[in-house]
C-alpha atoms as a PDB file:
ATOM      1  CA  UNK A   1       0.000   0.000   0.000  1.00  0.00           C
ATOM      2  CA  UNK A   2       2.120   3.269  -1.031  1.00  0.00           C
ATOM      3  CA  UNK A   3       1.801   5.371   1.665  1.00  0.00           C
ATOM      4  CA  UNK A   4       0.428   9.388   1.571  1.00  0.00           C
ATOM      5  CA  UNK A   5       4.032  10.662   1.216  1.00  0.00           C
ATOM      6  CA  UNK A   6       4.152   8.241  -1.985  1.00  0.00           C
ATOM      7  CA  UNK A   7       0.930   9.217  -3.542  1.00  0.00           C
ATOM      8  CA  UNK A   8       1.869  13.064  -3.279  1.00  0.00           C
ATOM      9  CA  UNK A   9       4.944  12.286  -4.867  1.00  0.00           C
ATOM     10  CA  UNK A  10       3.094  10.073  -7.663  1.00  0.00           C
ATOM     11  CA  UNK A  11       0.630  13.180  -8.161  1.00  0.00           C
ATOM     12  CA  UNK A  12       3.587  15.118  -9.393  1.00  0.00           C
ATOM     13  CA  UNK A  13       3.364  12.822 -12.390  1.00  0.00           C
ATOM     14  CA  UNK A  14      -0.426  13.552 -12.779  1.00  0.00           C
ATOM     15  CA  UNK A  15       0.389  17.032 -13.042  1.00  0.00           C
ATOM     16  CA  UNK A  16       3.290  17.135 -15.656  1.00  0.00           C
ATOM     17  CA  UNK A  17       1.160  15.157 -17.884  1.00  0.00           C
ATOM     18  CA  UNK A  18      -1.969  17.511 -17.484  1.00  0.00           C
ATOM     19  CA  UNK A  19       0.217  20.322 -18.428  1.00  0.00           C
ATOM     20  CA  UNK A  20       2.473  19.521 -20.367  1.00  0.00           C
ATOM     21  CA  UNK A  21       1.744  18.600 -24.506  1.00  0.00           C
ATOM     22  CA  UNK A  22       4.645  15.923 -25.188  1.00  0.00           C
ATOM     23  CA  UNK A  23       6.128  13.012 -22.818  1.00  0.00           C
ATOM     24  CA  UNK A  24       8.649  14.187 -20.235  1.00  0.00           C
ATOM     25  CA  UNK A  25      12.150  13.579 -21.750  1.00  0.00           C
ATOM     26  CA  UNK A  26      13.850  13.160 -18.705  1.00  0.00           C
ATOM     27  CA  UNK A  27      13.315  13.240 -14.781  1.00  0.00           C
ATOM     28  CA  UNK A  28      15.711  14.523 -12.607  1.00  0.00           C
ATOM     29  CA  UNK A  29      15.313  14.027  -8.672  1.00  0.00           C
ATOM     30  CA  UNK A  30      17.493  14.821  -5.976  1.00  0.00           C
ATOM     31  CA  UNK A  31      16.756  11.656  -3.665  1.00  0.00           C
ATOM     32  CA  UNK A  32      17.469  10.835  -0.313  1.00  0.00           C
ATOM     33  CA  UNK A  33      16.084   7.857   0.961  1.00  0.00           C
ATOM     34  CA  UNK A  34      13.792   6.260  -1.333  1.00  0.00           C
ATOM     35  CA  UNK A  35      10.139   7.590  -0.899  1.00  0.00           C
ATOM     36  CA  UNK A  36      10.615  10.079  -4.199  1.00  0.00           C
ATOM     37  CA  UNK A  37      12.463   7.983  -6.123  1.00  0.00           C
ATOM     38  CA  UNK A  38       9.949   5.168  -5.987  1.00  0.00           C
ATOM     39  CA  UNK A  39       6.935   7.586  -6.711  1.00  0.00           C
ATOM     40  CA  UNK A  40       7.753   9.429  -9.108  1.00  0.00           C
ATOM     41  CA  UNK A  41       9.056   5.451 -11.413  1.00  0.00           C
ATOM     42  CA  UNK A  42       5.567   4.429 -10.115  1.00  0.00           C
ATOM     43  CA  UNK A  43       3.941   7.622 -11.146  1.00  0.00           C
ATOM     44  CA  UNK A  44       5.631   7.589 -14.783  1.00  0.00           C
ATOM     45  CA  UNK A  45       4.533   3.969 -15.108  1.00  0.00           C
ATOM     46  CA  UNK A  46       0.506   4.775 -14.181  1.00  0.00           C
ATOM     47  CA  UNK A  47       1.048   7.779 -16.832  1.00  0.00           C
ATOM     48  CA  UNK A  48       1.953   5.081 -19.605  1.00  0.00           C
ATOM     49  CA  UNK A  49       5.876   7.267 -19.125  1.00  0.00           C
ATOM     50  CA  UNK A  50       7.805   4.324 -17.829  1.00  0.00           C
ATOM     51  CA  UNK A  51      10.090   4.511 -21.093  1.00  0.00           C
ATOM     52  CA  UNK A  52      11.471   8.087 -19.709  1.00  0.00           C
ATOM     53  CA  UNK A  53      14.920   8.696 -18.352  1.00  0.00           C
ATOM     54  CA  UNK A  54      15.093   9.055 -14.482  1.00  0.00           C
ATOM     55  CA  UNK A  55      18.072  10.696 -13.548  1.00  0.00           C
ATOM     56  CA  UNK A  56      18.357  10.761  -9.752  1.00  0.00           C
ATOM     57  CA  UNK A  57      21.142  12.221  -7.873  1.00  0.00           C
ATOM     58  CA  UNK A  58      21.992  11.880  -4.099  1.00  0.00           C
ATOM     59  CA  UNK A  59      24.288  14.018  -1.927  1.00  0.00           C
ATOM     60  CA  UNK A  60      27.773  12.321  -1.261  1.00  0.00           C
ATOM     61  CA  UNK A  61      27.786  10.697   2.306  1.00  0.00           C
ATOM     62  CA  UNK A  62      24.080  10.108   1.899  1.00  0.00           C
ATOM     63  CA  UNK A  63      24.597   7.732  -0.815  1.00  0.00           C
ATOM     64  CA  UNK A  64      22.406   4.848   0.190  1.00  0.00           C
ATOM     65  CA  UNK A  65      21.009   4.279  -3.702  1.00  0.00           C
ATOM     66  CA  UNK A  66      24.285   4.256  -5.144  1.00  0.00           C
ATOM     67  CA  UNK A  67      25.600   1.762  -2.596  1.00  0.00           C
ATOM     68  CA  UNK A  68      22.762  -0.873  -2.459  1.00  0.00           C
ATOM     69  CA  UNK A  69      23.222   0.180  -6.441  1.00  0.00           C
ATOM     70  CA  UNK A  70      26.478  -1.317  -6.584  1.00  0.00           C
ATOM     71  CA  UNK A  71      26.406  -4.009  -4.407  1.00  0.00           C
ATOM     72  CA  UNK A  72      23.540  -5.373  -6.063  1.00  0.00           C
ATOM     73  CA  UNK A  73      21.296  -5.647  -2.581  1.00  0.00           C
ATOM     74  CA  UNK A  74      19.661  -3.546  -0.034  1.00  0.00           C
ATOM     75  CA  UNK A  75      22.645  -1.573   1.756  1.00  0.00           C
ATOM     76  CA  UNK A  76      22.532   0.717   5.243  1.00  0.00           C
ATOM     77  CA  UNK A  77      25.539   3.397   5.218  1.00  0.00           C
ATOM     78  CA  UNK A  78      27.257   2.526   8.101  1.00  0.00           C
ATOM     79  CA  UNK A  79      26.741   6.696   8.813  1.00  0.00           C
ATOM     80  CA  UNK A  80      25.496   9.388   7.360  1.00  0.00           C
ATOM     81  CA  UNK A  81      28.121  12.002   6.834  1.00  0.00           C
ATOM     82  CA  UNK A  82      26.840  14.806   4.423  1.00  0.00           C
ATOM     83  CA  UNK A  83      26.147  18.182   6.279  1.00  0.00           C
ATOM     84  CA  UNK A  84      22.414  17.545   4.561  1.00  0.00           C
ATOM     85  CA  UNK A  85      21.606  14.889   7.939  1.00  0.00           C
ATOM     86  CA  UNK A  86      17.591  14.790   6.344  1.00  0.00           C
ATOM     87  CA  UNK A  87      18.578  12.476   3.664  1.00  0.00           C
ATOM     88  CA  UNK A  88      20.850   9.204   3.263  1.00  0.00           C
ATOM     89  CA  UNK A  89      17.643   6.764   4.351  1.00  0.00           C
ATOM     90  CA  UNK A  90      19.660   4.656   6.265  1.00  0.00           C
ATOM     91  CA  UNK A  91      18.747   1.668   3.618  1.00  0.00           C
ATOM     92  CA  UNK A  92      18.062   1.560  -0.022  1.00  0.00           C
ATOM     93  CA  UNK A  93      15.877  -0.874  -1.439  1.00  0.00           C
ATOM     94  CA  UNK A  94      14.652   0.337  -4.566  1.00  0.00           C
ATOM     95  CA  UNK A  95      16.639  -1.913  -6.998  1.00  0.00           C
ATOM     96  CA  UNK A  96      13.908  -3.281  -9.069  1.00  0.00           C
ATOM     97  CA  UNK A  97      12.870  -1.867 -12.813  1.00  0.00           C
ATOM     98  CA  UNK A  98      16.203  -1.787 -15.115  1.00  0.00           C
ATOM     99  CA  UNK A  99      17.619   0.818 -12.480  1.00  0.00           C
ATOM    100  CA  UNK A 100      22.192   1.257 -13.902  1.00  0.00           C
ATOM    101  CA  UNK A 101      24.270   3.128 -11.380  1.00  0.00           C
ATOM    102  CA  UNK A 102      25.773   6.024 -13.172  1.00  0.00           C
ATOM    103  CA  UNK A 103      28.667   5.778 -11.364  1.00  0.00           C
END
């Protein structure tokens, strides 16, 4: 059941498809745990989007998506050590869907 943080995020979607004329060509998110980041790919797929780029960038020492990215499993950062303390998650889990590490 996504929870009311989730479905805002998914809204977004709703929105960007109301207004705008062609398919998004990219989505770029700043992500922290993993609440946005699984919206907005469940959001794109209800819009009949899924095909569109999701570019999603996390602040170094908060990097819980590019670790459990990398190790190929669900990862919790030993610490969180950006000055930005309101991100990082703890634990990743979104590695479902085609998701590539950039890196």
């Amino acid at each position: 059941m996504p929870t009311e943080a989730g479905e805002g995020h998914t809204s977004l979607v709703k929105e960007l498809k109301r207004d705008q004329k062609e398919k998004a060509g990219v989505v770029v998110l700043s992500v922290g745990g993993k609440g946005l980041l699984n919206a907005m790919v469940d959001g794109l797929r209800r819009a009949g989007w899924a095909d569109a780029p999701v570019v999603a960038m996390e602040t170094e020492g908060a990097h819980s998506l590019k670790a459990a990215m990398n190790a190929g499993w669900l990862v919790t950062l030993p610490a969180i050590t950006s000055t930005d303390n309101t991100t990082g998650g703890g634990a990743h889990g979104f590695l479902r869907g085609g998701l590539r590490s950039g890196g």
